[in-house]
C-alpha atoms as a PDB file:
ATOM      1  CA  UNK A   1     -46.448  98.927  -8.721  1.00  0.00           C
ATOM      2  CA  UNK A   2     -43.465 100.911  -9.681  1.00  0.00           C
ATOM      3  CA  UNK A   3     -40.691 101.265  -6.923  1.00  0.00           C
ATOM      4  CA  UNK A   4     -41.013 105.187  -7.781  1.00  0.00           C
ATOM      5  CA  UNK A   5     -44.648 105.359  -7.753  1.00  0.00           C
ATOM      6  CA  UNK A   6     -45.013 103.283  -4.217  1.00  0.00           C
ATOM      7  CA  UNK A   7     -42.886 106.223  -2.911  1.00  0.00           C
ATOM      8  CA  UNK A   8     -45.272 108.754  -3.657  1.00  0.00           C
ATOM      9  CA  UNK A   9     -48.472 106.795  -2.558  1.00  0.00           C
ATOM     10  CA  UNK A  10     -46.568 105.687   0.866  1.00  0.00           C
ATOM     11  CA  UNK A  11     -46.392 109.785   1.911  1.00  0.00           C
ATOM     12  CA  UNK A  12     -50.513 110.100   0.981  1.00  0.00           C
ATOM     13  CA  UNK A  13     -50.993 106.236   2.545  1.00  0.00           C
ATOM     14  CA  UNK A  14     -49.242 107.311   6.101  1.00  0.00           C
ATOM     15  CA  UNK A  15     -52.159 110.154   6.276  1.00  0.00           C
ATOM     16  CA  UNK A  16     -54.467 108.709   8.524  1.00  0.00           C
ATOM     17  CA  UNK A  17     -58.138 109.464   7.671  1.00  0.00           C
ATOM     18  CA  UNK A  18     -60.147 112.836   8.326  1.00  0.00           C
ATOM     19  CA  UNK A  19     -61.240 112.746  12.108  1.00  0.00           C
ATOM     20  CA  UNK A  20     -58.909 111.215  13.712  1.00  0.00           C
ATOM     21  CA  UNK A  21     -57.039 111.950  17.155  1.00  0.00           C
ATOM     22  CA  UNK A  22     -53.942 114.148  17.276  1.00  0.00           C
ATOM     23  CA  UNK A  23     -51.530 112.177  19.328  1.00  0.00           C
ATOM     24  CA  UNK A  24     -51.032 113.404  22.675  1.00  0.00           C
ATOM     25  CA  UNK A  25     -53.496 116.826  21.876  1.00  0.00           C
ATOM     26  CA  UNK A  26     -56.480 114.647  22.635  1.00  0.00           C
ATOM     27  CA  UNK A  27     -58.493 116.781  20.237  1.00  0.00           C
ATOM     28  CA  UNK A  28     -59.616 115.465  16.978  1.00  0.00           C
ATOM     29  CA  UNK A  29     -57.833 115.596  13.109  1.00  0.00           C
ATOM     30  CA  UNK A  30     -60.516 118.522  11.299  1.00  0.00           C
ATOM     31  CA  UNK A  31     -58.652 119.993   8.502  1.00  0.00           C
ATOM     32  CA  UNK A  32     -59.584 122.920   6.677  1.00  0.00           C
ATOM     33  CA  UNK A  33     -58.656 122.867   3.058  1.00  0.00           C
ATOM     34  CA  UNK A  34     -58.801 126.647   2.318  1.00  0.00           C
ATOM     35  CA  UNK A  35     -57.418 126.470  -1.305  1.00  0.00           C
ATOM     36  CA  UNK A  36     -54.801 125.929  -4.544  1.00  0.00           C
ATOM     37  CA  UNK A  37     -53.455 127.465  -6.700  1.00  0.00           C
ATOM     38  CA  UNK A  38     -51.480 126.526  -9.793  1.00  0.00           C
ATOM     39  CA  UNK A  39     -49.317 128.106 -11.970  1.00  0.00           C
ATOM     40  CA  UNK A  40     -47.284 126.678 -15.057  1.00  0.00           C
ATOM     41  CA  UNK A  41     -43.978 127.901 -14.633  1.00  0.00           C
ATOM     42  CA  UNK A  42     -41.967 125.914 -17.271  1.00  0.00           C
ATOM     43  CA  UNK A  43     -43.216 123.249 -19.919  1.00  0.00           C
ATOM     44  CA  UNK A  44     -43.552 120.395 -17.393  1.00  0.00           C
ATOM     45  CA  UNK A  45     -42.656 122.864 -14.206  1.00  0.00           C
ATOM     46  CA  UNK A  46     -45.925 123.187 -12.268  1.00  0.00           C
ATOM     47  CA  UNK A  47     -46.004 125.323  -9.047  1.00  0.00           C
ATOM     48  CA  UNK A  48     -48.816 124.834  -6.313  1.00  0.00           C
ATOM     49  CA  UNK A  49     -49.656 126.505  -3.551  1.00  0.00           C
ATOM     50  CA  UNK A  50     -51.479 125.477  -0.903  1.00  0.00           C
ATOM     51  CA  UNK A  51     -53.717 126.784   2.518  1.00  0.00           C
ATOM     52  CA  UNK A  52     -55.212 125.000   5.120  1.00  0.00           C
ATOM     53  CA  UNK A  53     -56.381 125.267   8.523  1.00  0.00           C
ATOM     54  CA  UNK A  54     -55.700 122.295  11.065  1.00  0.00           C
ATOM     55  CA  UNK A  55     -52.710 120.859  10.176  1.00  0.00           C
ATOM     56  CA  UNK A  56     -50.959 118.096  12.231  1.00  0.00           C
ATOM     57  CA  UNK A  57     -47.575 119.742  10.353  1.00  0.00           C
ATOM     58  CA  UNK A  58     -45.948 120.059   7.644  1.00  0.00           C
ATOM     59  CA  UNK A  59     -46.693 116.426   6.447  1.00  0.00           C
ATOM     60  CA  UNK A  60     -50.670 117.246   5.987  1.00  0.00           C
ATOM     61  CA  UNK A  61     -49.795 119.831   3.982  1.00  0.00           C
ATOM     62  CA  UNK A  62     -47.248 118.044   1.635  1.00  0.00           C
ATOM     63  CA  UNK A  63     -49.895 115.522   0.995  1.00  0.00           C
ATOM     64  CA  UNK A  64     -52.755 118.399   0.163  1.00  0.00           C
ATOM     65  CA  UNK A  65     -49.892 120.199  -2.508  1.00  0.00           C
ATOM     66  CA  UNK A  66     -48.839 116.492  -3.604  1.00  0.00           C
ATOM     67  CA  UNK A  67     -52.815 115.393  -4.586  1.00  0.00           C
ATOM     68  CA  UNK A  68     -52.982 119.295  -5.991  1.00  0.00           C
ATOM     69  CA  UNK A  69     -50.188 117.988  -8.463  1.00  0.00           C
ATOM     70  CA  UNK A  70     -51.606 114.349  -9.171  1.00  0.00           C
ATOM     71  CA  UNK A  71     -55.256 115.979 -10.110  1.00  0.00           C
ATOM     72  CA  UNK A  72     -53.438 118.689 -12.278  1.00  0.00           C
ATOM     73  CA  UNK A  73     -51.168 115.877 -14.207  1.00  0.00           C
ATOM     74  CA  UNK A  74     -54.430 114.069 -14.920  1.00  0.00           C
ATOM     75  CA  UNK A  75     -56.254 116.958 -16.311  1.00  0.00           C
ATOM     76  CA  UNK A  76     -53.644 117.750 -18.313  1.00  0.00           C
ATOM     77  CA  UNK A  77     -53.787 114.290 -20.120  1.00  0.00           C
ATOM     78  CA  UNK A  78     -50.391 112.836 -18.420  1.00  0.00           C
ATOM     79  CA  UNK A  79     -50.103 110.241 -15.743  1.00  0.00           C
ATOM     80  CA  UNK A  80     -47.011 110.927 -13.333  1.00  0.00           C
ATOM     81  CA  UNK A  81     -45.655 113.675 -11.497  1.00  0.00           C
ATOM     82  CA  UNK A  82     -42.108 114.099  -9.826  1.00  0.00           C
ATOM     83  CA  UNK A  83     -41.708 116.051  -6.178  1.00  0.00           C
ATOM     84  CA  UNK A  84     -39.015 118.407  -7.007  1.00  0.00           C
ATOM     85  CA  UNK A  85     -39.528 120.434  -3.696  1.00  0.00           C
ATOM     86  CA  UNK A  86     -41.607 122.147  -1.255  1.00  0.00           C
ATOM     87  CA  UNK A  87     -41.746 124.690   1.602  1.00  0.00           C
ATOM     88  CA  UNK A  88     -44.397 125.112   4.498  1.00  0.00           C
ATOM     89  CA  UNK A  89     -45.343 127.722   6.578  1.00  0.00           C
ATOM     90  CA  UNK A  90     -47.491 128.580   9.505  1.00  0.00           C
ATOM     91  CA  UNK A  91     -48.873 131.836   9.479  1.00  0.00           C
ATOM     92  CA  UNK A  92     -51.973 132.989  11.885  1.00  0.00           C
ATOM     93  CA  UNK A  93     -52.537 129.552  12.665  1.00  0.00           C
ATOM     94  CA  UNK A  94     -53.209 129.437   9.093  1.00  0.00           C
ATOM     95  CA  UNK A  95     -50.197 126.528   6.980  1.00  0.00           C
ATOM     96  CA  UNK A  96     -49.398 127.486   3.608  1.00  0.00           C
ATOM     97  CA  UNK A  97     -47.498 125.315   1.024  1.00  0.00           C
ATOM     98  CA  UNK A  98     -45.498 126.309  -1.662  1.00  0.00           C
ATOM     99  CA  UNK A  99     -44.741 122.878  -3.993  1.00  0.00           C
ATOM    100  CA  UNK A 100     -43.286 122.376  -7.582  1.00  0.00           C
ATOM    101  CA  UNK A 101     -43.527 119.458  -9.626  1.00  0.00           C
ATOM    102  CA  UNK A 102     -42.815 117.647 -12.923  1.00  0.00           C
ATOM    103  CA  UNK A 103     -45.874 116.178 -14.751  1.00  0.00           C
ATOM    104  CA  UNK A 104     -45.463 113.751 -17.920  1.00  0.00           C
ATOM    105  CA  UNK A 105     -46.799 111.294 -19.790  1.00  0.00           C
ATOM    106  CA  UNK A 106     -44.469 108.201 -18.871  1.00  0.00           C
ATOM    107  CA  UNK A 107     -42.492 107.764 -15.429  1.00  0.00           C
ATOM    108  CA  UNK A 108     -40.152 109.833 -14.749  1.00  0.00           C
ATOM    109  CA  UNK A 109     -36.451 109.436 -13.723  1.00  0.00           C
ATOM    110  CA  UNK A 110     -35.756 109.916  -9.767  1.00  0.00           C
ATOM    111  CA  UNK A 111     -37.346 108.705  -5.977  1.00  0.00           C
ATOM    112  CA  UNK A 112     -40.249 110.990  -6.006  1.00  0.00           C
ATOM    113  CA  UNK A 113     -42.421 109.556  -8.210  1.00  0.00           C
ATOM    114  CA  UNK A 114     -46.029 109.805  -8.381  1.00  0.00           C
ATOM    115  CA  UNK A 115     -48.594 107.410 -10.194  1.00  0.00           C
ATOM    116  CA  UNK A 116     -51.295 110.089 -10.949  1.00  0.00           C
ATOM    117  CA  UNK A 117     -54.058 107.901 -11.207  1.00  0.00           C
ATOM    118  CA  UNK A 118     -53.281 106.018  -7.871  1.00  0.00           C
ATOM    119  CA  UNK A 119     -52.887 109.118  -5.943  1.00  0.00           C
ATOM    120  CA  UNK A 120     -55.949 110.929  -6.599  1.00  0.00           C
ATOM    121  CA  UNK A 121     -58.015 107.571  -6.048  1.00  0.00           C
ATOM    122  CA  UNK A 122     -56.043 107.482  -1.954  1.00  0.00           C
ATOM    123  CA  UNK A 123     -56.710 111.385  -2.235  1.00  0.00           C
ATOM    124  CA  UNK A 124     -60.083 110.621  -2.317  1.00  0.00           C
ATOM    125  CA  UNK A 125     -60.378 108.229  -0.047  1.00  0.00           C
ATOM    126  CA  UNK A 126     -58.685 109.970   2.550  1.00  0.00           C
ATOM    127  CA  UNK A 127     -60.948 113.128   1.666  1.00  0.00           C
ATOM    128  CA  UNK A 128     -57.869 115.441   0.762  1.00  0.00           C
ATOM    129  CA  UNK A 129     -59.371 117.963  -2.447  1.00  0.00           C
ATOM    130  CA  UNK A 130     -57.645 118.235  -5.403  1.00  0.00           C
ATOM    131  CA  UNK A 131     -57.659 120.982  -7.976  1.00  0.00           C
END
């Protein structure tokens, strides 16, 4: 595995599976995935945005936009995807993220890295949708 592509995976791998305790809540990991949306800002500049209900933070919903991005990069016939940034909110008890990426056919330069076809196998496996 690429040392750009593990970098990716590791934030989706560190997301323990649906169900799961809430440290020191005592009540139990249930997200709601309440939807994405895309938008093709650029050539290779993809925005998504994110919703979801039960959150542990910020991190849950990272991982939601980031298998929103490895999906899209798929469907559009590449296989990677570079993090270029994101911002989270919680509104209503509602989080919303707000995420761009780079997709393209062959790895691309930088840390953020994502191995499309990797991701969205460990986004389905940890039950997180994708677009």
């Amino acid at each position: 595995m690429r040392a750009g592509a593990a970098f990716g995976i590791f934030a989706l791998g560190t997301l323990a599976a649906c169900q799961q305790t809430v440290p020191d809540s005592g009540r139990a990991f249930d997200p709601v995935y309440e939807g994405i949306e895309t938008a093709l800002l650029d050539g290779d500049l993809v925005n998504f945005k994110v919703k979801m209900r039960g959150a542990r933070g910020a991190g849950d919903v990272r991982s939601y936009a980031e298998c929103a991005a490895a999906q899209y990069a798929l469907i559009r016939g590449y296989g990677f995807a570079r993090h270029v940034r994101t911002t989270t909110d919680l509104v209503g008890g509602q989080w919303r993220g707000d995420a761009v990426y780079t997709i393209s056919p062959a790895l691309p330069q930088g840390f953020k890295t994502i191995d499309a076809e990797v991701a969205v196998a460990n986004c389905r496996e940890l039950g997180i949708p994708t677009v």
